[in-house]
Protein backbone atom coordinates (compact mmCIF):
# COMPACT_ATOMS: atom_id res chain seq x y z
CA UNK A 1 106.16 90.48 113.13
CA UNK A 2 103.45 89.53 110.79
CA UNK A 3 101.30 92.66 108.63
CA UNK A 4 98.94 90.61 106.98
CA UNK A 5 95.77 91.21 104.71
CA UNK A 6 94.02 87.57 104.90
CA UNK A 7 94.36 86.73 108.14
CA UNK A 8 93.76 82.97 107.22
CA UNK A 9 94.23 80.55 110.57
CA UNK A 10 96.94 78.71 108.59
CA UNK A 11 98.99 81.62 108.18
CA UNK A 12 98.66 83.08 111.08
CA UNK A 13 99.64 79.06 112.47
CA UNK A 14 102.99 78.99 110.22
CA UNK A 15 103.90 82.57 111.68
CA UNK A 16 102.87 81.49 115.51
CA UNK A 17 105.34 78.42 115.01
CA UNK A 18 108.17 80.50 113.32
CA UNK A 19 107.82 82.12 116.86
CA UNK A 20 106.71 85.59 115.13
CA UNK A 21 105.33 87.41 118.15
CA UNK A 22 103.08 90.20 116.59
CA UNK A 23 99.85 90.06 114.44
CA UNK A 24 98.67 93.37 112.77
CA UNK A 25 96.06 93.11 110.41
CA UNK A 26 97.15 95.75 107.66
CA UNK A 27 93.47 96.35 106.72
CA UNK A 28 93.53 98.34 110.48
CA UNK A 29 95.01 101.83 110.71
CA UNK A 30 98.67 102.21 110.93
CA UNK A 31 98.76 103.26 114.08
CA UNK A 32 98.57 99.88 115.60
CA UNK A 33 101.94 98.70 113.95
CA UNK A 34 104.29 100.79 115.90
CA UNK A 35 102.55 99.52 118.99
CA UNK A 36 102.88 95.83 117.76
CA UNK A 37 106.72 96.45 117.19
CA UNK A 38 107.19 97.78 120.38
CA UNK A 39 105.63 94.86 122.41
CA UNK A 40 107.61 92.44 120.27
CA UNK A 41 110.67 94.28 120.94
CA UNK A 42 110.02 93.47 124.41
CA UNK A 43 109.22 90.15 124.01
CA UNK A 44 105.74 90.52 124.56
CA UNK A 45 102.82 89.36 122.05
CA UNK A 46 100.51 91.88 120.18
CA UNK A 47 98.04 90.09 118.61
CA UNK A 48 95.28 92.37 116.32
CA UNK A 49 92.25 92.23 117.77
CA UNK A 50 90.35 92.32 114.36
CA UNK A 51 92.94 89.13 113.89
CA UNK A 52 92.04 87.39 116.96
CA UNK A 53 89.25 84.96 116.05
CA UNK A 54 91.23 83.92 113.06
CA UNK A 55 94.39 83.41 115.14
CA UNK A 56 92.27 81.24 117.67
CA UNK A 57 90.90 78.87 114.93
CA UNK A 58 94.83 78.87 114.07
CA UNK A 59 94.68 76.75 117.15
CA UNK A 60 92.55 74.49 116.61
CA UNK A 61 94.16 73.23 113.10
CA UNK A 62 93.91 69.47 113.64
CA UNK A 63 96.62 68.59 110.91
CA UNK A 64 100.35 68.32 111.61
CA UNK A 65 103.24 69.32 109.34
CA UNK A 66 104.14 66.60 107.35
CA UNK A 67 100.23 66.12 107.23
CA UNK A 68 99.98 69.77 105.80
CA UNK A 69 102.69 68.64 103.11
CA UNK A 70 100.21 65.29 102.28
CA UNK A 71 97.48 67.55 101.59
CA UNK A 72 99.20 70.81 100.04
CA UNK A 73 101.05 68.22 97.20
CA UNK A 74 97.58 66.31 96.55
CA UNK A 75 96.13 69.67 96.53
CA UNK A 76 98.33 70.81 93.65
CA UNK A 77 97.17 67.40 91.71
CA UNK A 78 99.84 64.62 92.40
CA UNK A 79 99.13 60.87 92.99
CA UNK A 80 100.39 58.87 95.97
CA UNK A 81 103.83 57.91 94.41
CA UNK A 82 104.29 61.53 93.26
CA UNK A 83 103.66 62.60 97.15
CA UNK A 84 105.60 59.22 98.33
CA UNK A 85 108.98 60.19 96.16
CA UNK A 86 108.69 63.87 96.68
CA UNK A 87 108.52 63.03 100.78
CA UNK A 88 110.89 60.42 100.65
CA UNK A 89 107.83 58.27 101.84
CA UNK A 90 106.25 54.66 101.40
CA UNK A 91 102.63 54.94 99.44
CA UNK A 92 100.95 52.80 101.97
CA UNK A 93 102.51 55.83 104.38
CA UNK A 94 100.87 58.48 102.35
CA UNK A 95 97.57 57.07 102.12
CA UNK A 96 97.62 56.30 105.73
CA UNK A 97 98.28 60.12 106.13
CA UNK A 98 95.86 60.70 103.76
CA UNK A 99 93.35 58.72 105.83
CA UNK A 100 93.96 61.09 108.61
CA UNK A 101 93.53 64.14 107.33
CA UNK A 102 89.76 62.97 105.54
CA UNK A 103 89.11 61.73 109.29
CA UNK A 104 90.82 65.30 111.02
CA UNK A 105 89.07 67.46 108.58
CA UNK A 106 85.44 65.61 109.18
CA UNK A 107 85.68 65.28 105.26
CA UNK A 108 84.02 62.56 102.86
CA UNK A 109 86.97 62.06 100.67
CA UNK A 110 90.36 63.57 99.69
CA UNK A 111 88.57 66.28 97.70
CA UNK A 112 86.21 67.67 100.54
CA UNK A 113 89.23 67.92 102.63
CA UNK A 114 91.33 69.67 100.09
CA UNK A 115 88.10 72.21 99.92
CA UNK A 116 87.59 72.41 104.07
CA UNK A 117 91.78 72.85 104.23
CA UNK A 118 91.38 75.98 101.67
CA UNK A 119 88.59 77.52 103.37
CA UNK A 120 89.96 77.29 106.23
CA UNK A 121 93.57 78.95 104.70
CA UNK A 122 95.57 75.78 106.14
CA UNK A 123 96.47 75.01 102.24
């Protein structure tokens, strides 16, 4: 079950992978929670429906995981062999990933695509 404020696309993409099956937006009145927990007690999914253009951009992230991890350390300011040695990765590897993510993200460089990630709530 996920109560969330934000309801950024990434986070709603990390919880829809960790297999949480309800959304609630806890900007909504609390009487959709109980109703949420209910339907994910039964294995059903309750998705907010103030959340549910947020949770279908979550979809349409075009970055994978170890993509996400590229960006979110080059985000927080490291170089290529930071990124490389904290991934246990070659730097011609992380530049390739960081190639596709700038091309994923429709970005000019490294920094636009930190910028579009963050707006977007996937960093």
């Amino acid at each position: 079950m996920v109560l969330t404020g934000a309801g950024k696309p990434g986070d709603l993409r990390r919880a829809y992978e960790a297999r949480a099956l309800g959304f609630v937006s806890k900007d909504r009145s609390a009487d959709r929670l109980p109703t949420a927990v209910r339907r994910a007690a039964e294995g059903k999914r309750f998705v907010d429906e103030s959340l549910a253009m947020e949770f279908l951009q979550a979809a349409d992230m075009p970055l994978t995981r170890r993509e996400l991890s590229v960006l979110s350390l080059s985000a927080e300011g490291a170089s290529v062999p930071e990124i490389a040695r904290s991934l246990h990765l070659c730097d011609g590897t992380v530049r390739n990933y960081l190639a596709a993510i700038t091309r994923k993200t429709g970005a000019r460089n490294r920094v636009d695509a930190i910028r579009i990630s963050r707006v977007a709530g996937w960093v």
